[in-house]
PDB file of N, CA and C in Angstrom:
ATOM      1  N   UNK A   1      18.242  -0.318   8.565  1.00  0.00           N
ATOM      2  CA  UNK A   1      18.118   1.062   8.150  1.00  0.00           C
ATOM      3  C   UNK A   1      19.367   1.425   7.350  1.00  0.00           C
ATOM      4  N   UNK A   2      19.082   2.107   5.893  1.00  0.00           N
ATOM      5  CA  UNK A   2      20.366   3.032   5.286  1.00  0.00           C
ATOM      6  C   UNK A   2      20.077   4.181   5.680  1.00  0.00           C
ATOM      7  N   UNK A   3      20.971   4.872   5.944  1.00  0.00           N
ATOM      8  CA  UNK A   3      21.058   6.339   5.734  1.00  0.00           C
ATOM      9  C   UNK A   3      21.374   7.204   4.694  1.00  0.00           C
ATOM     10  N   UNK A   4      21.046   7.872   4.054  1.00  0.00           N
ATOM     11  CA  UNK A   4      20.984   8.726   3.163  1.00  0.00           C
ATOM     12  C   UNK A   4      22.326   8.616   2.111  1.00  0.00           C
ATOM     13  N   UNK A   5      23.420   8.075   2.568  1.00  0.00           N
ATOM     14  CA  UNK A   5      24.611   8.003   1.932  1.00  0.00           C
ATOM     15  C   UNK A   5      25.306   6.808   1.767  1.00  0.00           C
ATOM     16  N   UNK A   6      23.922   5.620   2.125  1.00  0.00           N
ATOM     17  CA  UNK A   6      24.179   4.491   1.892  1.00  0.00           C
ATOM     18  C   UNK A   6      24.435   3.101   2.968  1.00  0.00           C
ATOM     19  N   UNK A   7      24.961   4.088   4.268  1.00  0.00           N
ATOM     20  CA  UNK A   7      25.856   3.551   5.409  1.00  0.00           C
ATOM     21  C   UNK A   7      24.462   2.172   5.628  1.00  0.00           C
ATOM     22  N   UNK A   8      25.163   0.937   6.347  1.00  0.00           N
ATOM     23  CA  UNK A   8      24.060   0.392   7.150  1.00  0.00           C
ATOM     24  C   UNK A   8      23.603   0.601   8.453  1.00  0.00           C
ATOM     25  N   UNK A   9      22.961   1.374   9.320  1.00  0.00           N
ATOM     26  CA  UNK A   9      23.101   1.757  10.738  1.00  0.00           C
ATOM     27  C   UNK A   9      22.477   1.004  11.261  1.00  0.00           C
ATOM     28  N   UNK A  10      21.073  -0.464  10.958  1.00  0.00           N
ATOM     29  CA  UNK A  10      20.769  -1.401  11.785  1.00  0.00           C
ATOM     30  C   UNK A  10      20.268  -1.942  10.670  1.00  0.00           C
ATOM     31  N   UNK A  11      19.852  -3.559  10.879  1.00  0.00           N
ATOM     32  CA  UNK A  11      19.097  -4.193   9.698  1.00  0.00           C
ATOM     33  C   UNK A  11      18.161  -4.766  10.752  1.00  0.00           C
ATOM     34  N   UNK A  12      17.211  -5.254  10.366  1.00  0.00           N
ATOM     35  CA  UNK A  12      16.354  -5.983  10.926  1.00  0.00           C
ATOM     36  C   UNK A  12      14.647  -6.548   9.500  1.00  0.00           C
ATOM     37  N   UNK A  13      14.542  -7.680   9.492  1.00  0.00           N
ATOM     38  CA  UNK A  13      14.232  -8.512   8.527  1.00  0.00           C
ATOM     39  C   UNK A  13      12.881  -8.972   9.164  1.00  0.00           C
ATOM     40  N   UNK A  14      11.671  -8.837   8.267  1.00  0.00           N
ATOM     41  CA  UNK A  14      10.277  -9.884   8.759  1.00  0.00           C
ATOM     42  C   UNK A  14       9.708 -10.340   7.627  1.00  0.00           C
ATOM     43  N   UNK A  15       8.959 -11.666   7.764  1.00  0.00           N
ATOM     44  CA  UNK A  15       8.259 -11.849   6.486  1.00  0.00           C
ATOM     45  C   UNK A  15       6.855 -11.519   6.968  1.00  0.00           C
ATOM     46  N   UNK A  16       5.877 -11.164   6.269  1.00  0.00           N
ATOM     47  CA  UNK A  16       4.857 -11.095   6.792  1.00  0.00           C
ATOM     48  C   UNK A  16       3.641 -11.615   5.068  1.00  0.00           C
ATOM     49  N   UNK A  17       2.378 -11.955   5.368  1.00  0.00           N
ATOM     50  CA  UNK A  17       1.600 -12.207   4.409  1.00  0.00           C
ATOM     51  C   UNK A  17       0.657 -10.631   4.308  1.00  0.00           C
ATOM     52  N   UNK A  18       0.624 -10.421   3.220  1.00  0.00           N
ATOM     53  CA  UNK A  18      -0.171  -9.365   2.509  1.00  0.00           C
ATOM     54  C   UNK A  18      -1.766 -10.263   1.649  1.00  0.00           C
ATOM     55  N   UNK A  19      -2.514  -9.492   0.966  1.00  0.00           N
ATOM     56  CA  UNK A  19      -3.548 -10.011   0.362  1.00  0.00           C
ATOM     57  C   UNK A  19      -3.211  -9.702  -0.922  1.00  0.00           C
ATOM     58  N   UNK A  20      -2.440  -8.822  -1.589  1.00  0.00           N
ATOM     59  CA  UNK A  20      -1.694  -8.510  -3.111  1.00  0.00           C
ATOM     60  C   UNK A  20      -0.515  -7.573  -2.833  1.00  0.00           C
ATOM     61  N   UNK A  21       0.092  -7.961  -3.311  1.00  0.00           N
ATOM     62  CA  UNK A  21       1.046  -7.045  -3.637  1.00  0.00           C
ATOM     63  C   UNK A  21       1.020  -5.795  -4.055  1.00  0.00           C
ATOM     64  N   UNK A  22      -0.194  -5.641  -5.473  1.00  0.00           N
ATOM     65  CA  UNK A  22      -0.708  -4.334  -5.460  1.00  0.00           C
ATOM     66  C   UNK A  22      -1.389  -3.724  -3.909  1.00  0.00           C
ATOM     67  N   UNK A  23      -2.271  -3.854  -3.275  1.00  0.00           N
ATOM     68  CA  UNK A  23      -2.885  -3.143  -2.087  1.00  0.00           C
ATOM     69  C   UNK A  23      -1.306  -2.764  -1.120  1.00  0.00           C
ATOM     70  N   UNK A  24      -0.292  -4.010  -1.209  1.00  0.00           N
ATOM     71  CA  UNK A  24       0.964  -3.756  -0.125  1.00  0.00           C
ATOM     72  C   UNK A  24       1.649  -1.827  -0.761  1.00  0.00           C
ATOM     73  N   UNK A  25       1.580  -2.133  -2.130  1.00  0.00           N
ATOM     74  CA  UNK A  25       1.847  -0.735  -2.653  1.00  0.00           C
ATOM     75  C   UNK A  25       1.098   0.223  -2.468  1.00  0.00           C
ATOM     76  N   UNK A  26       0.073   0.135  -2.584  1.00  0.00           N
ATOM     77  CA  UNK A  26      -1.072   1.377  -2.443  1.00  0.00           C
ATOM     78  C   UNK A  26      -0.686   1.493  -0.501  1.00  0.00           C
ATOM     79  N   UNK A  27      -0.255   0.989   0.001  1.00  0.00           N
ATOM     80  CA  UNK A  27      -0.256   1.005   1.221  1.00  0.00           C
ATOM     81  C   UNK A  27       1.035   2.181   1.706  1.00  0.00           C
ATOM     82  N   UNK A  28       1.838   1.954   1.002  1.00  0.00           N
ATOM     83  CA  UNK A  28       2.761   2.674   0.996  1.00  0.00           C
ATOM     84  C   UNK A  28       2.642   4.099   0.417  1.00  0.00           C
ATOM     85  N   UNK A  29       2.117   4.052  -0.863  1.00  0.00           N
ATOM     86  CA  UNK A  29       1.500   5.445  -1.324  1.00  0.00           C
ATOM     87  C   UNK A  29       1.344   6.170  -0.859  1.00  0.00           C
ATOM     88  N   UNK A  30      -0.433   5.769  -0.129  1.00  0.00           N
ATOM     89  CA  UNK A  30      -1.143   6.128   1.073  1.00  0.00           C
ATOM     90  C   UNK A  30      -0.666   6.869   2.417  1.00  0.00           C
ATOM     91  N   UNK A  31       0.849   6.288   2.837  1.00  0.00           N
ATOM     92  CA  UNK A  31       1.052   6.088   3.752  1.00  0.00           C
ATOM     93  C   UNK A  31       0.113   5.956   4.877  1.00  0.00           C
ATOM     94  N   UNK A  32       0.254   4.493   4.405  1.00  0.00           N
ATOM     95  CA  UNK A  32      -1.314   4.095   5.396  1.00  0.00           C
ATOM     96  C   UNK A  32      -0.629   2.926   6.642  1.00  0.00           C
ATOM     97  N   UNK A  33      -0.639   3.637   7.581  1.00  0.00           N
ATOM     98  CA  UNK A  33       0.199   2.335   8.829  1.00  0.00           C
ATOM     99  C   UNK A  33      -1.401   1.170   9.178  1.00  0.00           C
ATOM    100  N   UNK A  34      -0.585  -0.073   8.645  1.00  0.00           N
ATOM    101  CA  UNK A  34      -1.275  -1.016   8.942  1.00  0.00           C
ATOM    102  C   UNK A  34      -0.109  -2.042   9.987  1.00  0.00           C
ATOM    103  N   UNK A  35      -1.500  -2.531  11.053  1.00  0.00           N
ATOM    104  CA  UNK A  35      -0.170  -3.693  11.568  1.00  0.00           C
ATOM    105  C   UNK A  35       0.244  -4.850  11.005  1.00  0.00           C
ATOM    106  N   UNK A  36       0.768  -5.492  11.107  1.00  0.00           N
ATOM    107  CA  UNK A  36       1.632  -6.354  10.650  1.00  0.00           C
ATOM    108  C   UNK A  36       2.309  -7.515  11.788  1.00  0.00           C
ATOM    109  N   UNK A  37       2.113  -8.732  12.008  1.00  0.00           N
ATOM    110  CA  UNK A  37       2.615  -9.863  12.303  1.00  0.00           C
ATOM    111  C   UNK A  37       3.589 -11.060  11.326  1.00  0.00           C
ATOM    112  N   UNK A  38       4.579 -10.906  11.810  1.00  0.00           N
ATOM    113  CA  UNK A  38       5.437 -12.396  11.121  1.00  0.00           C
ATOM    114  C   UNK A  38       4.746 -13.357  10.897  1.00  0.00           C
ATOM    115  N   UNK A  39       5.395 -13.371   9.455  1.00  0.00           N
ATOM    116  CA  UNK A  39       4.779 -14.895   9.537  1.00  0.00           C
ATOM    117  C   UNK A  39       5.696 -15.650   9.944  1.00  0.00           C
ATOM    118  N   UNK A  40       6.938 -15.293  10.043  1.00  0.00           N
ATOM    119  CA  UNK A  40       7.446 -16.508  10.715  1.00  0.00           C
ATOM    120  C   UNK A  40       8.264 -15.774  12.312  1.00  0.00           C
ATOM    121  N   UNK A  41       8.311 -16.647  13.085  1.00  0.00           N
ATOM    122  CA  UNK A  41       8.714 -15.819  14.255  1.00  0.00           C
ATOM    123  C   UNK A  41       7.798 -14.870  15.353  1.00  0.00           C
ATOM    124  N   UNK A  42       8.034 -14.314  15.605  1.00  0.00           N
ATOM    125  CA  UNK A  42       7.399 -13.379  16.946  1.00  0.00           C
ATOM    126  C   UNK A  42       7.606 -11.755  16.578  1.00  0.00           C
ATOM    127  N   UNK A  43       8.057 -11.302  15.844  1.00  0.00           N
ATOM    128  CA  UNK A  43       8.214  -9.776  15.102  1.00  0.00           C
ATOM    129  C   UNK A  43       6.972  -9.365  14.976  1.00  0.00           C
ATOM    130  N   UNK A  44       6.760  -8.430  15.465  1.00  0.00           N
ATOM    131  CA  UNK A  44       4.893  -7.680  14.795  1.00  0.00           C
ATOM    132  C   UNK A  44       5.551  -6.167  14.448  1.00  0.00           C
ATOM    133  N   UNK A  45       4.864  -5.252  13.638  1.00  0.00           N
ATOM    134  CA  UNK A  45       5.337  -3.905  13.451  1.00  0.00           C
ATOM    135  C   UNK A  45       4.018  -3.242  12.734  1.00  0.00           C
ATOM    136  N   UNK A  46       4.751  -2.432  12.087  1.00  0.00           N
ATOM    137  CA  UNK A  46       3.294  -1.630  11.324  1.00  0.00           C
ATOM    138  C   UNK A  46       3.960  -1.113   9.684  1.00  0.00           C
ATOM    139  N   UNK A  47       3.065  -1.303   8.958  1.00  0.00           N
ATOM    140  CA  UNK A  47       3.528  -1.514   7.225  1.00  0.00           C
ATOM    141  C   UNK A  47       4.711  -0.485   7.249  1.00  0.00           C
ATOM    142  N   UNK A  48       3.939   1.075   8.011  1.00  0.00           N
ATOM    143  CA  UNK A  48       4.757   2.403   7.717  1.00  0.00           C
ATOM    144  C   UNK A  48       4.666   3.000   9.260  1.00  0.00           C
ATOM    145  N   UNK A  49       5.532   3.184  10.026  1.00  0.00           N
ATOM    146  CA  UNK A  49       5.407   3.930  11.193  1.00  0.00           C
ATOM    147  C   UNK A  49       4.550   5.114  11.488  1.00  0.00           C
ATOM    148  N   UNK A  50       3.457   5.550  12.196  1.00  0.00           N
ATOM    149  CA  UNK A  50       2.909   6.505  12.403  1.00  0.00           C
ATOM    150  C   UNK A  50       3.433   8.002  12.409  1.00  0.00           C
ATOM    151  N   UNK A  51       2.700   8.677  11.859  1.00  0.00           N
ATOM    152  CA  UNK A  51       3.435  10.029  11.425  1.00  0.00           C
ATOM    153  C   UNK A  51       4.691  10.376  11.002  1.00  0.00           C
ATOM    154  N   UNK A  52       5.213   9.125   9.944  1.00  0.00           N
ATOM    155  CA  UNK A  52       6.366   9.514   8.924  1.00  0.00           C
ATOM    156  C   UNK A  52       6.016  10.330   7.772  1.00  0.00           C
ATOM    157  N   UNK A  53       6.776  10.621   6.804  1.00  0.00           N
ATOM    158  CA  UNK A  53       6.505  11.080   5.435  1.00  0.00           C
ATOM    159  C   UNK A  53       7.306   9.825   4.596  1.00  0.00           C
ATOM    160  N   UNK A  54       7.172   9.677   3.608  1.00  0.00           N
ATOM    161  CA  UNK A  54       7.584   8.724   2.745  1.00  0.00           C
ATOM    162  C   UNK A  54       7.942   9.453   1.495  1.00  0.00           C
ATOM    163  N   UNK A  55       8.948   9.116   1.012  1.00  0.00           N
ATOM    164  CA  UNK A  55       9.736   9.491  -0.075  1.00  0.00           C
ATOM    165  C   UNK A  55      10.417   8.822  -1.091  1.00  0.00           C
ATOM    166  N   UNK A  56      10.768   8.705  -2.294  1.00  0.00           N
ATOM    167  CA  UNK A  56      11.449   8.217  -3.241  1.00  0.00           C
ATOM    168  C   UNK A  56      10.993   6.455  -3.458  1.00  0.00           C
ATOM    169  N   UNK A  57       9.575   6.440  -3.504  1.00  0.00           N
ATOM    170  CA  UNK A  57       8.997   5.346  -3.552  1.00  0.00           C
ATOM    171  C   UNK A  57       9.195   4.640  -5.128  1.00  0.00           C
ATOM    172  N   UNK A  58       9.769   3.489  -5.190  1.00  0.00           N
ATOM    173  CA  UNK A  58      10.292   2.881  -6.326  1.00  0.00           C
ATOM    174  C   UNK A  58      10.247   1.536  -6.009  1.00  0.00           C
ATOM    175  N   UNK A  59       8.953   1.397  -7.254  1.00  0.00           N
ATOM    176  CA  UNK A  59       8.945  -0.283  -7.138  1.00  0.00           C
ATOM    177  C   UNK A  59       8.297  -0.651  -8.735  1.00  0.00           C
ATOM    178  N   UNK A  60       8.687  -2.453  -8.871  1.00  0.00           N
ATOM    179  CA  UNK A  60       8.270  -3.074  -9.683  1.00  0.00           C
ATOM    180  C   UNK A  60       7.395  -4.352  -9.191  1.00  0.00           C
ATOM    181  N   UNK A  61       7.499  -5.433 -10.302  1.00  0.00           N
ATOM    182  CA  UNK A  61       6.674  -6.922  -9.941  1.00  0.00           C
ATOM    183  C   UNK A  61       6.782  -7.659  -8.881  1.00  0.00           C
ATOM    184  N   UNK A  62       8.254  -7.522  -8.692  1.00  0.00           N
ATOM    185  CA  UNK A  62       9.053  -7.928  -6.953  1.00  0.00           C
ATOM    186  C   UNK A  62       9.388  -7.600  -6.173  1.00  0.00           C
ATOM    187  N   UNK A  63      10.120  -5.717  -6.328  1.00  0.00           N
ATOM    188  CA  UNK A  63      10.981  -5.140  -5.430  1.00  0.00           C
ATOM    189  C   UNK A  63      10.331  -3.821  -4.947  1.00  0.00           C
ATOM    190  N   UNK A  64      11.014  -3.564  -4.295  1.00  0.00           N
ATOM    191  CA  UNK A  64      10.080  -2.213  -3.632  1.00  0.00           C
ATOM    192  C   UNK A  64      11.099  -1.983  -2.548  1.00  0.00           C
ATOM    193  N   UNK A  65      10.967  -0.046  -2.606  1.00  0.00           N
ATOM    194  CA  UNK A  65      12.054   0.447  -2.036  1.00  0.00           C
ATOM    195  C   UNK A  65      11.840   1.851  -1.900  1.00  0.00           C
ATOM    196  N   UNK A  66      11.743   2.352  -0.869  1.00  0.00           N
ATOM    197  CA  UNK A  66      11.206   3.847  -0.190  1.00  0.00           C
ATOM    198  C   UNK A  66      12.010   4.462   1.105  1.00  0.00           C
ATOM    199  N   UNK A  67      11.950   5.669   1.427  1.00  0.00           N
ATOM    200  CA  UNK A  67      13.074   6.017   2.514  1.00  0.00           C
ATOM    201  C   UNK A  67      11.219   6.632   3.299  1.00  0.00           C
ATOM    202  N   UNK A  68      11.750   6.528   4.612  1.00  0.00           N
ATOM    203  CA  UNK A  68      10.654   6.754   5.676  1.00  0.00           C
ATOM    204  C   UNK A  68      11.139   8.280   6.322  1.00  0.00           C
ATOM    205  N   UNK A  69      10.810   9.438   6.784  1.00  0.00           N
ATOM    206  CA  UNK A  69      11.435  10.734   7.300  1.00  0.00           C
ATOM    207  C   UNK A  69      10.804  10.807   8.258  1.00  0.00           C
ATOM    208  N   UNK A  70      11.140  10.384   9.811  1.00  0.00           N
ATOM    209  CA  UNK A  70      10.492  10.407  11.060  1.00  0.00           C
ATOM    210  C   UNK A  70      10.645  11.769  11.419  1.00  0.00           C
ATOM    211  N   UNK A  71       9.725  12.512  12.743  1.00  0.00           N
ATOM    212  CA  UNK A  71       8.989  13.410  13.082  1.00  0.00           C
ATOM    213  C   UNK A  71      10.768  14.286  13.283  1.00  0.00           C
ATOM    214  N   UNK A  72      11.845  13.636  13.410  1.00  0.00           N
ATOM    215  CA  UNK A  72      13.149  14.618  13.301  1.00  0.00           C
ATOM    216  C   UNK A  72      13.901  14.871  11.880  1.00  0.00           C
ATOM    217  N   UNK A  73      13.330  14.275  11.142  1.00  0.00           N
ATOM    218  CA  UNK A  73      14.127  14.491   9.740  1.00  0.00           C
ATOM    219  C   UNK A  73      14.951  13.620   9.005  1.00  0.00           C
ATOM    220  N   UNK A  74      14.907  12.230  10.197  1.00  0.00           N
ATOM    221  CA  UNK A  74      16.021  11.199  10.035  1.00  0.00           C
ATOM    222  C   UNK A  74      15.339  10.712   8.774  1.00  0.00           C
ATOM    223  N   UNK A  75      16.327   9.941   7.456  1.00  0.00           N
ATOM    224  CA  UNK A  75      15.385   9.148   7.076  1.00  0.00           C
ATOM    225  C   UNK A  75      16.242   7.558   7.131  1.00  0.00           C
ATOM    226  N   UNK A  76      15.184   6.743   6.620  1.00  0.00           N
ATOM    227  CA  UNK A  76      15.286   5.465   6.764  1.00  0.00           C
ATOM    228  C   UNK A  76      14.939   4.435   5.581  1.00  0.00           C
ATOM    229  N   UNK A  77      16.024   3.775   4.479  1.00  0.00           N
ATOM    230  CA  UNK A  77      15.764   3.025   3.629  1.00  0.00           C
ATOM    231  C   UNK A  77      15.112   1.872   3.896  1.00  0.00           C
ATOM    232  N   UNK A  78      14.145   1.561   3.555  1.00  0.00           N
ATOM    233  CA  UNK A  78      13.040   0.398   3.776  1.00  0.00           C
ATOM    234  C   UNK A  78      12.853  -0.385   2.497  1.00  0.00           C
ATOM    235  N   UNK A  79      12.998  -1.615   2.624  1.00  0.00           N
ATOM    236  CA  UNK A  79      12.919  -2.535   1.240  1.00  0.00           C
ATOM    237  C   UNK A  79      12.165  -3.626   1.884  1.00  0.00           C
ATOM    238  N   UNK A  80      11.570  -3.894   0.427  1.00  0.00           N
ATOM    239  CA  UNK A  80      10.630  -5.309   0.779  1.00  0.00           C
ATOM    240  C   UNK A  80      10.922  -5.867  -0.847  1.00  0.00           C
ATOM    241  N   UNK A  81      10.340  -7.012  -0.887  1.00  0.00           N
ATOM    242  CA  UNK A  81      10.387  -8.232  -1.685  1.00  0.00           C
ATOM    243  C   UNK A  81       9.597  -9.387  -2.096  1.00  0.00           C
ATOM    244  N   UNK A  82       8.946  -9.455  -3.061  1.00  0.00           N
ATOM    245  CA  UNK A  82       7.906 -10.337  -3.008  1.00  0.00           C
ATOM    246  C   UNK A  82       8.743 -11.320  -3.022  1.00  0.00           C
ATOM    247  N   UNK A  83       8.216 -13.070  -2.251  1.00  0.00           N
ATOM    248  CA  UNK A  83       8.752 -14.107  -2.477  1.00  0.00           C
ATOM    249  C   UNK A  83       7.434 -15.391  -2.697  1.00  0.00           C
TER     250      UNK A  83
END
């Protein structure tokens, strides 16, 4: 997680398989919580946490990068990466 001014306050890393990259975006749009399993490892989560708002969504061919605003106002920098 960044916080708003950059700080790092936790990291935590998963790979997971999608079906396109476009739908992984529309997913985010949407804010549509889908689950999600590692592909590598034992990590499971969900694309976008239930009842966030999503904000400052910015992406291209590879990168992608959005802040998450949970039900207190916190927000949370979220990045992904095609590989």
């Amino acid at each position: 997680m960044i916080n708003l001014v950059g700080e790092i306050k936790d990291h935590q890393a998963m790979v997971i398989e999608v079906e396109s990259w476009e739908d992984y975006i529309k997913e985010i749009k949407d804010v549509n919580s889908v689950s999600r399993n590692c592909f590598i490892g034992s990590l499971h989560g969900t694309t976008i946490p239930r009842e966030v708002g999503v904000e400052n969504l910015v992406y291209d061919d590879d990168h992608l990068s959005y802040y998450i605003i949970n039900e207190y106002g916190t927000p949370s920098k979220k990045l992904a990466y095609k590989v």
